[in-house]
PDB file of N, CA and C in Angstrom:
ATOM      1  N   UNK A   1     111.623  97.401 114.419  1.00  0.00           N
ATOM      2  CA  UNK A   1     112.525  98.279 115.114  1.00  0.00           C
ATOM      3  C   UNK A   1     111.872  98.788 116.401  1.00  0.00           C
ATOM      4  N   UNK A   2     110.701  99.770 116.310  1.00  0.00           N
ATOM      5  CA  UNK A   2     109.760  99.484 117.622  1.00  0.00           C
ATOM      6  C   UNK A   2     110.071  98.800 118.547  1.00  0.00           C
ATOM      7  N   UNK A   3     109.774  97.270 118.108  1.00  0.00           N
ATOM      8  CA  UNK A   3     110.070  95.981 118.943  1.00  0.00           C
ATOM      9  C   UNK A   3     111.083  96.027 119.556  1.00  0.00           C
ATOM     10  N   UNK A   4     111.592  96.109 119.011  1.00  0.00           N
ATOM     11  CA  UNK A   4     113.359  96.250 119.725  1.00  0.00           C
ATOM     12  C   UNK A   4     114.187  97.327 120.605  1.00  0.00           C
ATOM     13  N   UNK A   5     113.532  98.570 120.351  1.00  0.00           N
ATOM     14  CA  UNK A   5     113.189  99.416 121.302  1.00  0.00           C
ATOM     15  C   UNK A   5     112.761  99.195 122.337  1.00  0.00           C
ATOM     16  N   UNK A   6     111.275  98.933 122.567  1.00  0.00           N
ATOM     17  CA  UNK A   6     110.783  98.084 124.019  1.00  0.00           C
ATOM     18  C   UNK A   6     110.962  96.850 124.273  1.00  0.00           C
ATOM     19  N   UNK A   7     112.247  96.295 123.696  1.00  0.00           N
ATOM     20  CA  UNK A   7     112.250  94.981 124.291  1.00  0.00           C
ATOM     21  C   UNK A   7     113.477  95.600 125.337  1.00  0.00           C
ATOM     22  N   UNK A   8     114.472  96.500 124.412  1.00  0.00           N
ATOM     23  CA  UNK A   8     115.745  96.752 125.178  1.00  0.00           C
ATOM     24  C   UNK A   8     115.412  97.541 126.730  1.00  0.00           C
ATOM     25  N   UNK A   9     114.484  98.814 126.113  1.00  0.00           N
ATOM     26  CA  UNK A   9     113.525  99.501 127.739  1.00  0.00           C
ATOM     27  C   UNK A   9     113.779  98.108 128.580  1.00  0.00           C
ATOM     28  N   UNK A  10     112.388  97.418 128.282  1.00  0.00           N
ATOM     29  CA  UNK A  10     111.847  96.632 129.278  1.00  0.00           C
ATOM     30  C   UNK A  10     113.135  95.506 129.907  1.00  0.00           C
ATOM     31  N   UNK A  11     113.786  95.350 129.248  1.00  0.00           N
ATOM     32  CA  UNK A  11     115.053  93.941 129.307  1.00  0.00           C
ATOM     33  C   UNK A  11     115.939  94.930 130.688  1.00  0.00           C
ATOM     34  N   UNK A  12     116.274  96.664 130.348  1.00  0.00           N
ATOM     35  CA  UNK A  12     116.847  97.442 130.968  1.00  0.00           C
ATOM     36  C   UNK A  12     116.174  97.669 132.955  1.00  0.00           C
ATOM     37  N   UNK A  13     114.690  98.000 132.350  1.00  0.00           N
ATOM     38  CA  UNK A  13     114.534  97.846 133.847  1.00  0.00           C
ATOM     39  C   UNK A  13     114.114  96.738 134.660  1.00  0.00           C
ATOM     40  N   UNK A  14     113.844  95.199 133.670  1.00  0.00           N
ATOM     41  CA  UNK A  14     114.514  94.335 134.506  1.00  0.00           C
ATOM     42  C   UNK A  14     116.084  94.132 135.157  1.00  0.00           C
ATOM     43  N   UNK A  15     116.727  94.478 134.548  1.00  0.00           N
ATOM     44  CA  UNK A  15     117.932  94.726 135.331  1.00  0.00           C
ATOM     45  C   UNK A  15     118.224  95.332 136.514  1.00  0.00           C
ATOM     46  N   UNK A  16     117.624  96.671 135.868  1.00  0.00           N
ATOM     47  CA  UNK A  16     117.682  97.681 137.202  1.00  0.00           C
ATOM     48  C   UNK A  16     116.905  97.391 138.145  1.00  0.00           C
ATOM     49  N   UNK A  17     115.781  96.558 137.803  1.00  0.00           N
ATOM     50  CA  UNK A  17     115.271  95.939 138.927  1.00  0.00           C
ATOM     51  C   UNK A  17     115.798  94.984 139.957  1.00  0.00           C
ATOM     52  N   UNK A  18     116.081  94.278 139.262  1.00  0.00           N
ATOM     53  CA  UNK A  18     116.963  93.667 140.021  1.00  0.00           C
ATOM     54  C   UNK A  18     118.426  93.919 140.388  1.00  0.00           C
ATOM     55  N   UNK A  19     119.258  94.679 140.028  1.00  0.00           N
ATOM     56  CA  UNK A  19     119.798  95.357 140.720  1.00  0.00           C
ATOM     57  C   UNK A  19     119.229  95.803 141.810  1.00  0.00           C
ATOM     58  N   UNK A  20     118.557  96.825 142.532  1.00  0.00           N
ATOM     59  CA  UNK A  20     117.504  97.510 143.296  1.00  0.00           C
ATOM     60  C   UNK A  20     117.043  96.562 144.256  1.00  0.00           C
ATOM     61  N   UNK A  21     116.687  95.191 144.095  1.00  0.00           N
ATOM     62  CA  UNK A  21     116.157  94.171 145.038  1.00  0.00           C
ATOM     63  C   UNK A  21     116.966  93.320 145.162  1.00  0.00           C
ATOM     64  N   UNK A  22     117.991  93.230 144.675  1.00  0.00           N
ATOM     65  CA  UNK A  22     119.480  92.420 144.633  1.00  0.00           C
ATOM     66  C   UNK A  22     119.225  90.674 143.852  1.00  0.00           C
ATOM     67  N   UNK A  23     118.281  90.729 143.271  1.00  0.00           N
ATOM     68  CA  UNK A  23     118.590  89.564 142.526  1.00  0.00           C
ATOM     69  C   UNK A  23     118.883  89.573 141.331  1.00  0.00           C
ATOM     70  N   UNK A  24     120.195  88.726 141.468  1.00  0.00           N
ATOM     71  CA  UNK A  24     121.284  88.346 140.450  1.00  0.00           C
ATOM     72  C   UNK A  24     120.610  87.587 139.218  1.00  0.00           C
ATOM     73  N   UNK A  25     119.274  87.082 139.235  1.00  0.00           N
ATOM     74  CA  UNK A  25     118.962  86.046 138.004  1.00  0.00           C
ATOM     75  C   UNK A  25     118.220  87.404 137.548  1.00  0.00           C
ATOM     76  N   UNK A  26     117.701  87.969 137.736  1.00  0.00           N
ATOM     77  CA  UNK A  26     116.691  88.951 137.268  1.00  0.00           C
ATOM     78  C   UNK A  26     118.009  90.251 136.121  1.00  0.00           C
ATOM     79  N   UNK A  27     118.785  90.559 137.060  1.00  0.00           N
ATOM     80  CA  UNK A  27     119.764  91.156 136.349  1.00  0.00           C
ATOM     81  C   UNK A  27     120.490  90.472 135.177  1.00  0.00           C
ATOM     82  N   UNK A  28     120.061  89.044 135.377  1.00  0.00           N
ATOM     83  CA  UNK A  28     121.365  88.336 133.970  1.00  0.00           C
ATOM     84  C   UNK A  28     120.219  88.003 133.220  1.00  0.00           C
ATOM     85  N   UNK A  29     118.920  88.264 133.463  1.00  0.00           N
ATOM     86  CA  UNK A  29     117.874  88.160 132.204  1.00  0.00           C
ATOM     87  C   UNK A  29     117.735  89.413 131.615  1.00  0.00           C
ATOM     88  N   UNK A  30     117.806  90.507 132.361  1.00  0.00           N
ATOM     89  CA  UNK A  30     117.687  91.754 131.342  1.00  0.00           C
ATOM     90  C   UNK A  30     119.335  91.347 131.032  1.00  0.00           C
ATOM     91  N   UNK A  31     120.286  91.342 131.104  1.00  0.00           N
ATOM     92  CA  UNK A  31     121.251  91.519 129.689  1.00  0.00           C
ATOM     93  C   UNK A  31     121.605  90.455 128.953  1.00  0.00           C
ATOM     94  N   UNK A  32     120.761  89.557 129.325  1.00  0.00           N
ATOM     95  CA  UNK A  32     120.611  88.799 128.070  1.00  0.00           C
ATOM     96  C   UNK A  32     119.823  88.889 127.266  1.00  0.00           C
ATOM     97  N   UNK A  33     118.893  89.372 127.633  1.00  0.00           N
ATOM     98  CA  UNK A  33     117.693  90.128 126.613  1.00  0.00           C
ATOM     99  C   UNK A  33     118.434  90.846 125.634  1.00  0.00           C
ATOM    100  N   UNK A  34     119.487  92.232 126.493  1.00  0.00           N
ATOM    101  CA  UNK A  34     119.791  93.130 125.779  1.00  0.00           C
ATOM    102  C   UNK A  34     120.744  92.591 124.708  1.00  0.00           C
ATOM    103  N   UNK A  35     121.593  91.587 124.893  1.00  0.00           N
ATOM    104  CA  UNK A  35     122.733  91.031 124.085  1.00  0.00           C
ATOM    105  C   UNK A  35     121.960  90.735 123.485  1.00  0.00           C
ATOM    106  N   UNK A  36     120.912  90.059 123.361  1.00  0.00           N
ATOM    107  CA  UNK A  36     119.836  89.106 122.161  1.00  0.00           C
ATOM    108  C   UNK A  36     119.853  90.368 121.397  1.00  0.00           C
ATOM    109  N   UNK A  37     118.832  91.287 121.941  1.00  0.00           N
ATOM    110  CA  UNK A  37     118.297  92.052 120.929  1.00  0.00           C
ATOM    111  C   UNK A  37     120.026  92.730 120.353  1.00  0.00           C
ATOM    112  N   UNK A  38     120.185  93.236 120.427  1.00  0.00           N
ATOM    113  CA  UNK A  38     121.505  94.197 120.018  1.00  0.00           C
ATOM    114  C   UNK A  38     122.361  92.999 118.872  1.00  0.00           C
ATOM    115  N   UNK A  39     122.336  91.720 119.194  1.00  0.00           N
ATOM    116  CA  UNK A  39     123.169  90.882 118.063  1.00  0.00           C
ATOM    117  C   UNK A  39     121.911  91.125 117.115  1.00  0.00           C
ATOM    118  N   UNK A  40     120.267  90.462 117.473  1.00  0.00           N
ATOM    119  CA  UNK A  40     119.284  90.285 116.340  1.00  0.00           C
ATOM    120  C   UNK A  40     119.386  91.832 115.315  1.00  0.00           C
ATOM    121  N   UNK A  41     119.306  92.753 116.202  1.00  0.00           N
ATOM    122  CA  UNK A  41     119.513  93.699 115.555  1.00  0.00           C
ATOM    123  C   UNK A  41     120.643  93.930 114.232  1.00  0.00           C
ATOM    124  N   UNK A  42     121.856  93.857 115.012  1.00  0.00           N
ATOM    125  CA  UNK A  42     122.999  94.139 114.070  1.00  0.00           C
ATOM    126  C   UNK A  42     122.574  93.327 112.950  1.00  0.00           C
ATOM    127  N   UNK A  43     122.216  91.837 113.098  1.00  0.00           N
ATOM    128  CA  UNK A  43     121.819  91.203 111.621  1.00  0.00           C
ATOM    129  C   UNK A  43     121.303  91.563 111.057  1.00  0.00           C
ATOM    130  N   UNK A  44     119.935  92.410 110.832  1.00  0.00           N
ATOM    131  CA  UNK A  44     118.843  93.245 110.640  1.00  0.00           C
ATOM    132  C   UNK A  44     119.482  94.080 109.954  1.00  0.00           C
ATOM    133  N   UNK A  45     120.497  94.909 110.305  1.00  0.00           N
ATOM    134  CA  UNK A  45     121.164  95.635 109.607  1.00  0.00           C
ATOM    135  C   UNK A  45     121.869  95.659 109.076  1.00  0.00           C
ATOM    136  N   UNK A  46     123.018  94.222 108.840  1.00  0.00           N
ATOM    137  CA  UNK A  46     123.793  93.816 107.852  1.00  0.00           C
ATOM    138  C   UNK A  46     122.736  93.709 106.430  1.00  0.00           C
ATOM    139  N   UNK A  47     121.499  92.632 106.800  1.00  0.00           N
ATOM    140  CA  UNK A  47     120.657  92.336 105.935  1.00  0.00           C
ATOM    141  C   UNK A  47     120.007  93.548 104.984  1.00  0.00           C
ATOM    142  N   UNK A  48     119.527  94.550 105.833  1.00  0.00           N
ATOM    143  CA  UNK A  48     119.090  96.004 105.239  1.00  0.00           C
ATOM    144  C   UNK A  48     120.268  96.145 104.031  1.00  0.00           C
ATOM    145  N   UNK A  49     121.547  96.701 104.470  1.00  0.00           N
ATOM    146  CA  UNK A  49     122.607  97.168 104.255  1.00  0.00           C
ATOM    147  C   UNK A  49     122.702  96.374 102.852  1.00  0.00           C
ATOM    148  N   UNK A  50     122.706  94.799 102.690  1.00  0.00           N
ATOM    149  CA  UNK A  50     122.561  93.763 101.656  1.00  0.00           C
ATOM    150  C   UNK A  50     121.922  94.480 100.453  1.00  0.00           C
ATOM    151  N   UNK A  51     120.822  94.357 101.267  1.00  0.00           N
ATOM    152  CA  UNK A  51     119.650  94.814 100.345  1.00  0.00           C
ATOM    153  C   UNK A  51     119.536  95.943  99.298  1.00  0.00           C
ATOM    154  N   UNK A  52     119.918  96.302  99.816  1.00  0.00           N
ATOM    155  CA  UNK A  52     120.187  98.124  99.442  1.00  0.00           C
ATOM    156  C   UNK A  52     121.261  98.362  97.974  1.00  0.00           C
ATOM    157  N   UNK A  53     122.232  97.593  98.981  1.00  0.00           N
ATOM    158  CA  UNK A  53     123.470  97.534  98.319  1.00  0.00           C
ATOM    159  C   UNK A  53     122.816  96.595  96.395  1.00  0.00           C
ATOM    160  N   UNK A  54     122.358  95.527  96.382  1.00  0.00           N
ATOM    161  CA  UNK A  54     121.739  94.759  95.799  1.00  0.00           C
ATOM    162  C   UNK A  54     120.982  95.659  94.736  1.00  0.00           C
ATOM    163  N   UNK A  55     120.050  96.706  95.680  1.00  0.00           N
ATOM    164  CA  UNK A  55     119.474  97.324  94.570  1.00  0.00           C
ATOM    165  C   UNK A  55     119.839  98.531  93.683  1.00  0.00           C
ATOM    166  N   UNK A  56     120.819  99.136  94.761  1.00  0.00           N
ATOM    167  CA  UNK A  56     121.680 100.144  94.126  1.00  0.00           C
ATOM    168  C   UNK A  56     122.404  99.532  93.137  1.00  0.00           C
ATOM    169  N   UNK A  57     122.870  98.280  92.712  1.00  0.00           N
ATOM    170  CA  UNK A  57     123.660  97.848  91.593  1.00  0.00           C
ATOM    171  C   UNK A  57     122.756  97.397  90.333  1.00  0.00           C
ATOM    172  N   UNK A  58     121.655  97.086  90.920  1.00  0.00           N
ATOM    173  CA  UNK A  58     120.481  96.792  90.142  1.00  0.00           C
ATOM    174  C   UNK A  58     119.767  98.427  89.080  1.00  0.00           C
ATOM    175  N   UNK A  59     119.723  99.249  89.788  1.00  0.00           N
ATOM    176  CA  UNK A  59     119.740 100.767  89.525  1.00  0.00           C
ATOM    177  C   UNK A  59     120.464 101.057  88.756  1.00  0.00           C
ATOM    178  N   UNK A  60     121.879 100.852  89.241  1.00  0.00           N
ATOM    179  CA  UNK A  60     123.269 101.325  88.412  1.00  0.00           C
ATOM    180  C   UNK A  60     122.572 100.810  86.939  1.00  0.00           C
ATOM    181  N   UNK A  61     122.593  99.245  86.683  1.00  0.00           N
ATOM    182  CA  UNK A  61     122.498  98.984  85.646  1.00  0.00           C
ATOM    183  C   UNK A  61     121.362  99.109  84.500  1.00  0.00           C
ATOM    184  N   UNK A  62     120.697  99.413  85.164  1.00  0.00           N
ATOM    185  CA  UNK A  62     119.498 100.002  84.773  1.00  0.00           C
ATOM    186  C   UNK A  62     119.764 101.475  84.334  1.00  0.00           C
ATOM    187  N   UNK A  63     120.274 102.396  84.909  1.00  0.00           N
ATOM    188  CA  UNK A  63     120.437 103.611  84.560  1.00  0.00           C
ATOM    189  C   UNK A  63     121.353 103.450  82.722  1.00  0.00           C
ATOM    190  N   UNK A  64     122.777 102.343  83.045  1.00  0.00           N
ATOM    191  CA  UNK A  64     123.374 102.513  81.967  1.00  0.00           C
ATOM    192  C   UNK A  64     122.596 101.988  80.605  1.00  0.00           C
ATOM    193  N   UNK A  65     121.831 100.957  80.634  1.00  0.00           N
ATOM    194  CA  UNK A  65     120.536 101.105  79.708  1.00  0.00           C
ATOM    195  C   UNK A  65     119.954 101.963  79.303  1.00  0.00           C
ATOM    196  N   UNK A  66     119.348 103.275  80.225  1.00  0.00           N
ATOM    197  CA  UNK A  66     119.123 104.443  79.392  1.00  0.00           C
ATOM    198  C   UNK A  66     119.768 104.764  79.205  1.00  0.00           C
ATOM    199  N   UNK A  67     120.976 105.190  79.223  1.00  0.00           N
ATOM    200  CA  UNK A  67     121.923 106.184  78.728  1.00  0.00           C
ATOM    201  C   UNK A  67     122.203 105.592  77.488  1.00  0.00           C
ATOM    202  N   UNK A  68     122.382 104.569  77.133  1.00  0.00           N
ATOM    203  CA  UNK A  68     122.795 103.828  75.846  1.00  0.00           C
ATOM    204  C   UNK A  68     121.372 104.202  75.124  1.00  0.00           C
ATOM    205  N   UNK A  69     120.032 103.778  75.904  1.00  0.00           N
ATOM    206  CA  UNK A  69     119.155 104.671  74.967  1.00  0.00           C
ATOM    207  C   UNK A  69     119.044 105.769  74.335  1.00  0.00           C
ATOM    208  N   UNK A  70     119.355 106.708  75.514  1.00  0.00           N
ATOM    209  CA  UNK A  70     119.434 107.633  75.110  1.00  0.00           C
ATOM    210  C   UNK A  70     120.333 108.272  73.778  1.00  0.00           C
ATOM    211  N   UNK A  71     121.441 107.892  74.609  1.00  0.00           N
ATOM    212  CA  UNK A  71     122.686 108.079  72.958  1.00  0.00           C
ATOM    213  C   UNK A  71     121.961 107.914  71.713  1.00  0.00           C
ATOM    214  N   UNK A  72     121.267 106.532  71.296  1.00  0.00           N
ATOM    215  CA  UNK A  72     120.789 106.289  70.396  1.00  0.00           C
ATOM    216  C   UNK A  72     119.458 106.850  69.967  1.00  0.00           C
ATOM    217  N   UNK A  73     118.630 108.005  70.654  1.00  0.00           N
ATOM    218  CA  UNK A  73     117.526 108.535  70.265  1.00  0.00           C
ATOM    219  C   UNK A  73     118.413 109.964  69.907  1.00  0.00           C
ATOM    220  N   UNK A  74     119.240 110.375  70.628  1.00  0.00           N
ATOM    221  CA  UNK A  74     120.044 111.972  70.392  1.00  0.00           C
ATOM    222  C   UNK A  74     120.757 111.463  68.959  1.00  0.00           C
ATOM    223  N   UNK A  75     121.236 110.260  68.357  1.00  0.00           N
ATOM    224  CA  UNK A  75     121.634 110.295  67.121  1.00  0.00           C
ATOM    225  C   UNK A  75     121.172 109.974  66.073  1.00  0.00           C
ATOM    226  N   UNK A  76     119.842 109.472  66.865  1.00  0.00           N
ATOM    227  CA  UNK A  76     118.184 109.784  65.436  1.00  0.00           C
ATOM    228  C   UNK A  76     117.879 110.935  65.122  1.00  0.00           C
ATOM    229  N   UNK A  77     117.735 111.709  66.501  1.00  0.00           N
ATOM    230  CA  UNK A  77     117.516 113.313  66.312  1.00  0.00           C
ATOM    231  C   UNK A  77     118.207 113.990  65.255  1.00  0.00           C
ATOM    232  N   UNK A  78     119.876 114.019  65.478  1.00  0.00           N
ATOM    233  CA  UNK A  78     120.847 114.317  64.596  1.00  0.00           C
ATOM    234  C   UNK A  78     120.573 114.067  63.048  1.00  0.00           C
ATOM    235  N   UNK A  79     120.004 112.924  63.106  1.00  0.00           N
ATOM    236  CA  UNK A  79     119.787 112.605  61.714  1.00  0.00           C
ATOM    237  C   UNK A  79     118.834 112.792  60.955  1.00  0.00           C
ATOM    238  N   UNK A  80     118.053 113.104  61.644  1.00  0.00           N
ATOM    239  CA  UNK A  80     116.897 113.939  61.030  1.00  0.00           C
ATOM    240  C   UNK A  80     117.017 115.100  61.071  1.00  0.00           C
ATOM    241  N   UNK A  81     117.758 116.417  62.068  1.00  0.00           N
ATOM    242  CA  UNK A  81     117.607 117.583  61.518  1.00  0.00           C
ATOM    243  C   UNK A  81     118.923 118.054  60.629  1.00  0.00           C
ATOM    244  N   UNK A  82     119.740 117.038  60.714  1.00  0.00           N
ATOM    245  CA  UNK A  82     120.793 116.919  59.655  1.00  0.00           C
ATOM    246  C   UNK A  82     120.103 116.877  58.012  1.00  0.00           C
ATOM    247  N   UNK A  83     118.796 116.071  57.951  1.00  0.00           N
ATOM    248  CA  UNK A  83     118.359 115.396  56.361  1.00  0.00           C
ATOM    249  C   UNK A  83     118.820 114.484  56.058  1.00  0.00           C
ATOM    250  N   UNK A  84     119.582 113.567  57.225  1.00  0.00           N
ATOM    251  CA  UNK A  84     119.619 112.212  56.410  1.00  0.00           C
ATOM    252  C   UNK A  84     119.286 111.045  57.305  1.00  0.00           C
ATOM    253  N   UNK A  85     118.637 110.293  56.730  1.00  0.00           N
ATOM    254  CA  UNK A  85     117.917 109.127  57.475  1.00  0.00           C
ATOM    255  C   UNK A  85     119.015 107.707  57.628  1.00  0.00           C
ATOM    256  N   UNK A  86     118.836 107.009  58.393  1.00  0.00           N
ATOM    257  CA  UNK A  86     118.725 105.998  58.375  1.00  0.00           C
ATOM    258  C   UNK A  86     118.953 104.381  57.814  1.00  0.00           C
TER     259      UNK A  86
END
């Protein structure tokens, strides 16, 4: 992310540089820089977003495992301070 930060800076005041000295190739390399980075990016963040998503369902199911544990240790409990086993 860093990276992409100073790539966009630097891509920016090539532009403005060239804007400023009037050359036109210098200006269509900073925004093509910037289009690069800004698409690479967005992928970056679909991918994050993936990820996440992936493990939050992974979590989910994991959580409902304990809870089913759980149930089943709270109705051992029961049954023992009830007096009857098992």
């Amino acid at each position: 992310m860093f990276v992409a930060v100073i790539g966009m800076l630097l891509a920016l005041s090539i532009s403005i540089w060239g804007i400023g000295h009037e050359n036109i190739k210098a200006v269509w390399i900073g925004l093509v820089v910037i289009a690069a980075v800004c698409v690479s990016w967005w992928f970056w963040v679909m991918f994050v977003i993936r990820m996440m998503m992936d493990q939050t369902a992974k979590t989910l199911q994991g959580l409902g495992e304990i809870k089913y544990d759980i149930r089943e240790v709270r109705n051992m409990v029961k049954d023992l301070d009830s007096g009857t086993q098992r």
